[in-house]
Protein backbone atom coordinates (compact mmCIF):
# COMPACT_ATOMS: atom_id res chain seq x y z
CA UNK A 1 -10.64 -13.30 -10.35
CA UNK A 2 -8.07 -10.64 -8.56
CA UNK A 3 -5.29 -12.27 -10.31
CA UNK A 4 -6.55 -11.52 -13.52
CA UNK A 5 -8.21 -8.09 -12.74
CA UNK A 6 -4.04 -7.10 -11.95
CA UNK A 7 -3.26 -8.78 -15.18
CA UNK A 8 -4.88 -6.19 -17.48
CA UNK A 9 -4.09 -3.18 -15.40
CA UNK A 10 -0.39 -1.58 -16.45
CA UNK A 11 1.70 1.03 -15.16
CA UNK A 12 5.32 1.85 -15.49
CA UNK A 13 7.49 -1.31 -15.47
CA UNK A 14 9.28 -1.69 -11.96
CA UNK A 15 12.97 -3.24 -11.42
CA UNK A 16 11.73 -6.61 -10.60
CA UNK A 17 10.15 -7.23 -13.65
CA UNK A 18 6.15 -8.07 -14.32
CA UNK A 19 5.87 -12.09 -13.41
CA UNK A 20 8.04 -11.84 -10.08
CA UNK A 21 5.42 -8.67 -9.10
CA UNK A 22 2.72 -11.09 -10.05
CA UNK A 23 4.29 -14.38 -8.52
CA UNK A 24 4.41 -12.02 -5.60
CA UNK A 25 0.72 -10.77 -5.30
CA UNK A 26 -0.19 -14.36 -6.02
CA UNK A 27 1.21 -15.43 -3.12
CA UNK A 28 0.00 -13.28 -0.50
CA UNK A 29 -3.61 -13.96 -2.29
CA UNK A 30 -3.00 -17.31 -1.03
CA UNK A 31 -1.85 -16.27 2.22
CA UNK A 32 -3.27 -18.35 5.46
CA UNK A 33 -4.00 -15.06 6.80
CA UNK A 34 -7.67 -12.89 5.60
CA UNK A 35 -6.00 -9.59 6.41
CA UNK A 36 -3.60 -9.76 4.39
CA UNK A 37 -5.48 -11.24 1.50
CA UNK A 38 -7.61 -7.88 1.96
CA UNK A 39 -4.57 -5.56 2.06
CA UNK A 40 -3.26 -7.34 -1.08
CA UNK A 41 -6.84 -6.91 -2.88
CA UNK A 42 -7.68 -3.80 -1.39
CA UNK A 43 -4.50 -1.58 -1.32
CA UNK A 44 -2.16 -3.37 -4.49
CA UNK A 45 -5.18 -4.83 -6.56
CA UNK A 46 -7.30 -2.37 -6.19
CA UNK A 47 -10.94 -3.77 -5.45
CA UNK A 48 -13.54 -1.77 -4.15
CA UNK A 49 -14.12 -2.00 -0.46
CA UNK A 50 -17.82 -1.88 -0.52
CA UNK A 51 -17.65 -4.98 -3.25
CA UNK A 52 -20.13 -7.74 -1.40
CA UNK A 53 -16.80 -9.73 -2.05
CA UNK A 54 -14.40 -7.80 0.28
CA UNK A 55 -17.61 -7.33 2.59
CA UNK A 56 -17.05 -10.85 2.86
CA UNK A 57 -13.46 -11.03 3.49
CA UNK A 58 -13.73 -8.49 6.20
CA UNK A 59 -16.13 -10.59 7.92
CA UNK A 60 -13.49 -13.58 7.87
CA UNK A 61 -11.15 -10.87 9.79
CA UNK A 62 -13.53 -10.33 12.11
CA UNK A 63 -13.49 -13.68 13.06
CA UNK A 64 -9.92 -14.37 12.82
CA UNK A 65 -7.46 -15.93 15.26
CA UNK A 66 -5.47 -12.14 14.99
CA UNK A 67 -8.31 -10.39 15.53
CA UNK A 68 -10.02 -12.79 18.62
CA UNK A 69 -6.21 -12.76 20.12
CA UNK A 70 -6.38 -8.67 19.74
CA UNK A 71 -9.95 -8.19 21.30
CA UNK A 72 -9.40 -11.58 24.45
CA UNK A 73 -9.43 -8.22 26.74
CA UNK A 74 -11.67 -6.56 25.07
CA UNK A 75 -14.20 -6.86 28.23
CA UNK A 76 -11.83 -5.87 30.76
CA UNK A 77 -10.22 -2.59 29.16
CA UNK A 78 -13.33 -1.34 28.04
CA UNK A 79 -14.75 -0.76 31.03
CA UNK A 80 -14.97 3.31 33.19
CA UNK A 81 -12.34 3.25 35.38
CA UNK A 82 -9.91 1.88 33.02
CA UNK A 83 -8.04 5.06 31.69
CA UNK A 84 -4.13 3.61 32.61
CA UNK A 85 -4.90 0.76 30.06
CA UNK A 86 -6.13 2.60 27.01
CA UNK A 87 -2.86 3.68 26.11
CA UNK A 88 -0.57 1.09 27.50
CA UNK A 89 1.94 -0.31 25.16
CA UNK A 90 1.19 -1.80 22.92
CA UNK A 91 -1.88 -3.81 24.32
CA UNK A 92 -4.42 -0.97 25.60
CA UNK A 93 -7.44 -0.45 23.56
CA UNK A 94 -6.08 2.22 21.72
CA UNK A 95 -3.16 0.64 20.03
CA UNK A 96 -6.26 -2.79 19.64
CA UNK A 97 -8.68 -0.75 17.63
CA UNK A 98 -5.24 1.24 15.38
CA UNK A 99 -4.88 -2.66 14.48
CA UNK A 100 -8.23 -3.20 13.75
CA UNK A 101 -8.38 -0.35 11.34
CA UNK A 102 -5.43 -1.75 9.56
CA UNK A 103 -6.79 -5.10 9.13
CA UNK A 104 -9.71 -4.33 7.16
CA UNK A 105 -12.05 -5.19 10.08
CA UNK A 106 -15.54 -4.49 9.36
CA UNK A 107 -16.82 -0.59 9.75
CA UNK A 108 -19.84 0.20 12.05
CA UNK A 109 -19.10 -2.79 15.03
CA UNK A 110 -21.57 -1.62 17.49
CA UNK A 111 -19.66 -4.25 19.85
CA UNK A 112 -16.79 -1.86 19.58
CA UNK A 113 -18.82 1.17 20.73
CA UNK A 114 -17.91 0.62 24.62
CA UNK A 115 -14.26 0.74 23.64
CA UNK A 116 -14.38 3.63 21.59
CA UNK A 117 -16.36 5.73 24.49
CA UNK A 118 -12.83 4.75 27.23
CA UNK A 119 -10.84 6.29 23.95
CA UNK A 120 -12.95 9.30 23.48
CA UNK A 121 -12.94 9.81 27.22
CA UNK A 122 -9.06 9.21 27.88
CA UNK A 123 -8.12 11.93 24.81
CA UNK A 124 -10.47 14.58 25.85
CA UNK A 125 -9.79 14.97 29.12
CA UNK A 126 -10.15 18.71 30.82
CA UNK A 127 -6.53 18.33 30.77
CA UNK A 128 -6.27 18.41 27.34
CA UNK A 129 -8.00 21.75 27.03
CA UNK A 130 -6.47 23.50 29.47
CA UNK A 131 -3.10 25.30 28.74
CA UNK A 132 -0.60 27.42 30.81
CA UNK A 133 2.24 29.17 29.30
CA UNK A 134 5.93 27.93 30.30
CA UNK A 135 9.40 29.44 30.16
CA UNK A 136 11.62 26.57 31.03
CA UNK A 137 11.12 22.63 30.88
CA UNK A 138 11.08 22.72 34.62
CA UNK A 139 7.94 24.75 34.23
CA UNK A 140 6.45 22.45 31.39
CA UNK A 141 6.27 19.46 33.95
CA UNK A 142 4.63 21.72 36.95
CA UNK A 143 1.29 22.10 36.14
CA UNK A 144 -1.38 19.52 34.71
CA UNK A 145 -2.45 20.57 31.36
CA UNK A 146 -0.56 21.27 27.89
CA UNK A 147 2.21 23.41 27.98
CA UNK A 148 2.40 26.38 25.72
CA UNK A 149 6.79 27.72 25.33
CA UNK A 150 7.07 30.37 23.00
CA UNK A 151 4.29 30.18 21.56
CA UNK A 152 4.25 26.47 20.74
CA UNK A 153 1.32 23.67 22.40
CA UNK A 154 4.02 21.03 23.55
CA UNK A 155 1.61 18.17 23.11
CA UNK A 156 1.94 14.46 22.11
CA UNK A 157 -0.61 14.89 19.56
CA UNK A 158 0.34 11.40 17.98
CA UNK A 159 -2.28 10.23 20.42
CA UNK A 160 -5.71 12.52 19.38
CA UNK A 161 -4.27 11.97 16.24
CA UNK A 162 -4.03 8.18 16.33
CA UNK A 163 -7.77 7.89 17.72
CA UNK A 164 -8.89 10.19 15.39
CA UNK A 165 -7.52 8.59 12.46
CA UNK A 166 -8.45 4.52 13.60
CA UNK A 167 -12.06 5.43 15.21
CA UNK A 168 -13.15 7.31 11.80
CA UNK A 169 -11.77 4.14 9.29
CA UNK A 170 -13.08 1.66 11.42
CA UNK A 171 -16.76 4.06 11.03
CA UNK A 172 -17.22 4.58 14.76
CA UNK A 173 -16.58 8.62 15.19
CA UNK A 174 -18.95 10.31 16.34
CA UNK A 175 -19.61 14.49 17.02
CA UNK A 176 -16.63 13.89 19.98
CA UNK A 177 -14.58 13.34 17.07
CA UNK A 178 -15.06 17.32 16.15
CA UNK A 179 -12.96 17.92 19.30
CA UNK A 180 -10.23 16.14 18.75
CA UNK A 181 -9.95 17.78 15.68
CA UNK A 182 -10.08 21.46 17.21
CA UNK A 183 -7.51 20.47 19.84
CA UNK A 184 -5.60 19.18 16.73
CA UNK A 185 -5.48 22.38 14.57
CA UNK A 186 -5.27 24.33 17.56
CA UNK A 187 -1.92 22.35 18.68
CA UNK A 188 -0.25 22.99 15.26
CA UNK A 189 3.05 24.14 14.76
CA UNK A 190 4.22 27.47 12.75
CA UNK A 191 6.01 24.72 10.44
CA UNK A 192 2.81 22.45 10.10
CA UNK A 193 3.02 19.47 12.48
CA UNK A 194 3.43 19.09 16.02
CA UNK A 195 6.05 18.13 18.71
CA UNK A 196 6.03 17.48 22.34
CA UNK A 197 9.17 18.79 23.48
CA UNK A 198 9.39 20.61 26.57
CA UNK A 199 12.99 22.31 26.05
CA UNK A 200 11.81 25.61 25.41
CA UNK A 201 14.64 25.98 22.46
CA UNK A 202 12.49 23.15 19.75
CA UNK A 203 11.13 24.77 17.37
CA UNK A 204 10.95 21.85 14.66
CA UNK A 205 7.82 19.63 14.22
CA UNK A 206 8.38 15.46 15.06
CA UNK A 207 7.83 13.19 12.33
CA UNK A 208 6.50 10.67 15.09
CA UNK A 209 4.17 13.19 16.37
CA UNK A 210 3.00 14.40 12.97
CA UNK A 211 2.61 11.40 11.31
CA UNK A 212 -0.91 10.02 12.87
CA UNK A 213 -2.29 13.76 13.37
CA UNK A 214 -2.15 14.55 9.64
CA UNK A 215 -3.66 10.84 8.69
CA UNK A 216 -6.27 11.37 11.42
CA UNK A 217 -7.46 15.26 9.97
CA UNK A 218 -6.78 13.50 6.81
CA UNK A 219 -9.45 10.62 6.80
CA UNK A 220 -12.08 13.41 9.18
CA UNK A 221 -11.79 15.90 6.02
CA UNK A 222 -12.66 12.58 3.58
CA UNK A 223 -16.28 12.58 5.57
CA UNK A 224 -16.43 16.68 6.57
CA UNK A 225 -14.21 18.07 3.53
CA UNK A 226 -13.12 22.07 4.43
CA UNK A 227 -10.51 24.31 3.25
CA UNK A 228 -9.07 24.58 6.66
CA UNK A 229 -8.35 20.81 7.00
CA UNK A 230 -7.05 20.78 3.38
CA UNK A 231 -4.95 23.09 4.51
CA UNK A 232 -3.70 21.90 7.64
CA UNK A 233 -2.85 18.52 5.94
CA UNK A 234 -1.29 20.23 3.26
CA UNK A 235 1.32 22.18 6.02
CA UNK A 236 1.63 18.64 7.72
CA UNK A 237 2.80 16.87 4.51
CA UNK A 238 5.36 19.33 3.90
CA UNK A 239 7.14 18.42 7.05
CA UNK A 240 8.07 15.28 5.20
CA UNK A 241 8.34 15.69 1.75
CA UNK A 242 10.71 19.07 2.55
CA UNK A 243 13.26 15.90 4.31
CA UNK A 244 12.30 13.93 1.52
CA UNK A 245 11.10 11.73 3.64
CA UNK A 246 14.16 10.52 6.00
CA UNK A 247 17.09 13.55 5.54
CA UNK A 248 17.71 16.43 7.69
CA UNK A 249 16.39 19.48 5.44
CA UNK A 250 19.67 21.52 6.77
CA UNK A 251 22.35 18.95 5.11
CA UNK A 252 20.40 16.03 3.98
CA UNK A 253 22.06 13.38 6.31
CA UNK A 254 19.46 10.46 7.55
CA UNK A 255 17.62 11.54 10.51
CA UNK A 256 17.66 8.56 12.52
CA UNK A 257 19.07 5.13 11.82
CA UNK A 258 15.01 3.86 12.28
CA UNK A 259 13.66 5.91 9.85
CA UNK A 260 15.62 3.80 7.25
CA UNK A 261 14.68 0.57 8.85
CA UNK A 262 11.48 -1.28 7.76
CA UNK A 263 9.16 -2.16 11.00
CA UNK A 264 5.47 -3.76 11.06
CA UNK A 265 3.93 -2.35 13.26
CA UNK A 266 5.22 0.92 13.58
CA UNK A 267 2.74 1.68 16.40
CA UNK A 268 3.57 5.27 17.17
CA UNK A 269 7.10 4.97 15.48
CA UNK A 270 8.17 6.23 11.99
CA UNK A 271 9.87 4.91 9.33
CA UNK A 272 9.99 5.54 5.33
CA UNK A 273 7.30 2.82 4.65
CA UNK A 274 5.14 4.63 6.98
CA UNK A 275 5.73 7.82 5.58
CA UNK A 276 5.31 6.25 1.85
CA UNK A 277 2.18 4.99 3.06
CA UNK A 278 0.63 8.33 4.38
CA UNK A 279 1.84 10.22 0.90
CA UNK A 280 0.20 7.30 -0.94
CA UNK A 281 -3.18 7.77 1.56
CA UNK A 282 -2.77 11.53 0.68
CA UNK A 283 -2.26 11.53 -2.80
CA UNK A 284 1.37 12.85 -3.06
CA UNK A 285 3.12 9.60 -3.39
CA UNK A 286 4.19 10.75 -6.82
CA UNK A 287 5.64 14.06 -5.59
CA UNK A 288 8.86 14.14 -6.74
CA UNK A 289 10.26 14.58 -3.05
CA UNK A 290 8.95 10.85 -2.65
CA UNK A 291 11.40 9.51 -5.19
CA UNK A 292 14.58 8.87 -2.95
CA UNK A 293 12.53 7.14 -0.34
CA UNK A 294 11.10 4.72 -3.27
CA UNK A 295 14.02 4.12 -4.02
CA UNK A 296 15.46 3.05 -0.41
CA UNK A 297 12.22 0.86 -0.55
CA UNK A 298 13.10 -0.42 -3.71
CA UNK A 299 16.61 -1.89 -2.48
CA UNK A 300 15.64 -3.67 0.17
CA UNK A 301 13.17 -5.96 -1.62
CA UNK A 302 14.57 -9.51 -1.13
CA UNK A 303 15.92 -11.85 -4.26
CA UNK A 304 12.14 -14.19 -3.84
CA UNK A 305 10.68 -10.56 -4.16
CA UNK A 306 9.11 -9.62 -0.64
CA UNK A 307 10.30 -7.57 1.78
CA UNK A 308 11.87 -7.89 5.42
CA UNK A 309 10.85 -6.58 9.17
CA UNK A 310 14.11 -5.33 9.65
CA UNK A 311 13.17 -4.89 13.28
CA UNK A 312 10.40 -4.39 15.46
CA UNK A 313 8.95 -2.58 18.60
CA UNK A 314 7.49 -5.36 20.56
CA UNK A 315 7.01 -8.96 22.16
CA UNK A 316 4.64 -11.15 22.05
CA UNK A 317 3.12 -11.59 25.64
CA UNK A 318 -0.78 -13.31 24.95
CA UNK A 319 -1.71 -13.92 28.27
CA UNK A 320 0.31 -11.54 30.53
CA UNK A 321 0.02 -7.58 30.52
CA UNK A 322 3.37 -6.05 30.02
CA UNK A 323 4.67 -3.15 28.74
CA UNK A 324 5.67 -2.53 24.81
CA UNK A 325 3.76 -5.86 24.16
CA UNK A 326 1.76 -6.97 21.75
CA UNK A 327 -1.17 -9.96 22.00
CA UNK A 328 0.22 -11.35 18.25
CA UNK A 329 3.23 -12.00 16.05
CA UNK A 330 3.25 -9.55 13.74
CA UNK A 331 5.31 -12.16 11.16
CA UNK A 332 9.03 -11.62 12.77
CA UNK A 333 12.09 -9.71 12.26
CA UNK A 334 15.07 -10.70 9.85
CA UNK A 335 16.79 -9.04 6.88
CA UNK A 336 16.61 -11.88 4.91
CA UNK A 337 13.51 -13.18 5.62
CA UNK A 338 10.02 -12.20 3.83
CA UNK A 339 7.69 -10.16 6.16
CA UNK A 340 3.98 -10.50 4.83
CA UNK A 341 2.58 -7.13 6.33
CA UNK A 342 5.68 -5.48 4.93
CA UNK A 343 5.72 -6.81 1.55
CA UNK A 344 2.16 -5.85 1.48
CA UNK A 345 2.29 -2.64 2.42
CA UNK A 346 5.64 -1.89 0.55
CA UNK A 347 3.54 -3.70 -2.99
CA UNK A 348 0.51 -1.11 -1.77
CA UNK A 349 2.88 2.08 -1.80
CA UNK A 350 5.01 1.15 -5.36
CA UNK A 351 1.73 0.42 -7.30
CA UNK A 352 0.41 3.91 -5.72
CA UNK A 353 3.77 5.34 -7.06
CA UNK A 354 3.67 4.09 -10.17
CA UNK A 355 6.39 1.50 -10.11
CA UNK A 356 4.98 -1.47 -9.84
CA UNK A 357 3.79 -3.20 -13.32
CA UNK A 358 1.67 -6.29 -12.71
């Protein structure tokens, strides 16, 4: 039935022709794997989340291998006292639930609720609302609390940012959520995103730490819509589509050599699928600003049509805690070889943009 739902729908014909697009949706329809079934459905298809047939689906994620492999500690990092192993790369509770939200797992687990409360309580700390000004870096590192140099919060924000973002898809925020948001808008940069360097001399927002903030106010303001949040998403965006998405907006070299590599998952990490995505999830995938980044995307689709993990940001440690590592194979690295949450996500982000025909 989702194959020929994509059948009738049309759109602007894309370089790799209507039956490989097709071939290619068809086969990650088929995949072993529910999630990305329900990416495929959800985000390139286009079927309605609250169908009673994706309802479904998600409840086959919930019971997944991935998602029993992500939640084995589930017990043990949820618990007060914990705080060190919310955050810990890439297997504290924070980065768990960030792949929850992107699996399509249920909204509204009540299970979850005993996680979420460690999150809430690790990102707003006292620490987090109380700020001291700061003339050199030396300074910055001195006192406990966010730093303020010339006039500018230097504050990994990437973190509120990230729980606000995951906690509010996966339908678990609560009113706590209203103060990460404050701390969020309050923490914003004169240029519209946010940075955490302490050399008193930045004065340029980090893609990294502006990515997750602006999805996070982003998906609040779909629930508690305002003119301020519009607005502060709006400044956000522009820190991207100004660079066009991966160019220096001084003389449009690449930024960094990563931001033109393709990675699943990015975790806190940026590259131009990433920032694809968020335009998509914002609605300014079509800006024309977007167009060079497409078309970087575009190239580096492989000859049986999917798309690579060119490299990635973790290991695979299941049963030991360890730093930057993940509880699951995220599908492998190799330029030649097909990476299903990539191709998905890259399908997701060319049928937002118009160039995919299926």
């Amino acid at each position: 039935m989702a194959v020929a739902r994509i059948r009738r729908r049309g759109g602007p014909r894309s370089s790799a022709g209507t039956s490989d697009a097709r071939s290619l949706v068809e086969l990650l329809l088929r995949s072993k794997e529910p999630s990305i079934r329900w990416k495929t459905r959800v985000h390139v298809v286009g079927e309605d989340r609250d169908s009673k047939a994706i309802r479904e689906l998600e409840e086959k994620i919930r019971t997944s291998p991935r998602v029993r492999a992500l939640l084995s500690r589930r017990n043990e990092l949820g618990r007060p006292g914990t705080a060190r192993k919310v955050y810990y790369k890439w297997q504290g509770v924070h980065w768990v639930l960030a792949s929850l939200a992107d699996l399509g797992y249920p909204r509204g687990d009540k299970t979850l609720l005993p996680i979420r409360d460690r999150i809430f309580e690790c990102w707003l700390k006292p620490n987090y609302f109380r700020e001291f000004v700061a003339r050199t870096e030396a300074e910055a590192y001195r006192h406990e609390g966010v730093p303020v140099m010339r006039g500018r919060a230097r504050r990994c924000a990437s973190q509120q940012g990230n729980a606000l973002r995951f906690l509010t898809e996966l339908g678990l925020a609560d009113g706590r959520a209203d103060s990460l948001v404050e701390r969020l808008l309050r923490w914003q940069w004169p240029d519209g995103g946010w940075n955490c360097d302490r050399h008193p001399e930045a004065d340029t927002s980090s893609f990294m730490e502006t990515l997750l903030p602006m999805l996070g106010l982003a998906a609040h303001a779909r629930d508690h819509p305002s003119a301020g949040l519009s607005r502060a998403v709006d400044r956000a965006s522009e820190v991207f589509l100004r660079r066009k998405l991966f160019r220096r907006a001084t003389n449009g070299a690449i930024i960094h050599a990563d931001f033109v590599t393709l990675h699943y998952p990015r975790y806190w990490h940026y590259d131009i699928l990433g920032g694809l995505t968020a335009m998509a999830r914002l609605g300014k995938i079509r800006d024309p600003r977007c167009g060079g980044a497409l078309d970087l995307l575009e190239a580096k689709r492989l000859p049986d049509g999917g798309w690579p993990a060119e490299r990635r940001f973790y290991k695979v440690r299941p049963r030991t805690f360890e730093a930057n590592s993940d509880y699951v194979d995220w599908g492998g690295t190799g330029a030649h070889r097909m990476n299903e949450w990539v191709t998905a996500d890259a399908l997701a982000v060319l049928r937002s943009a118009g160039r995919l025909d299926l």
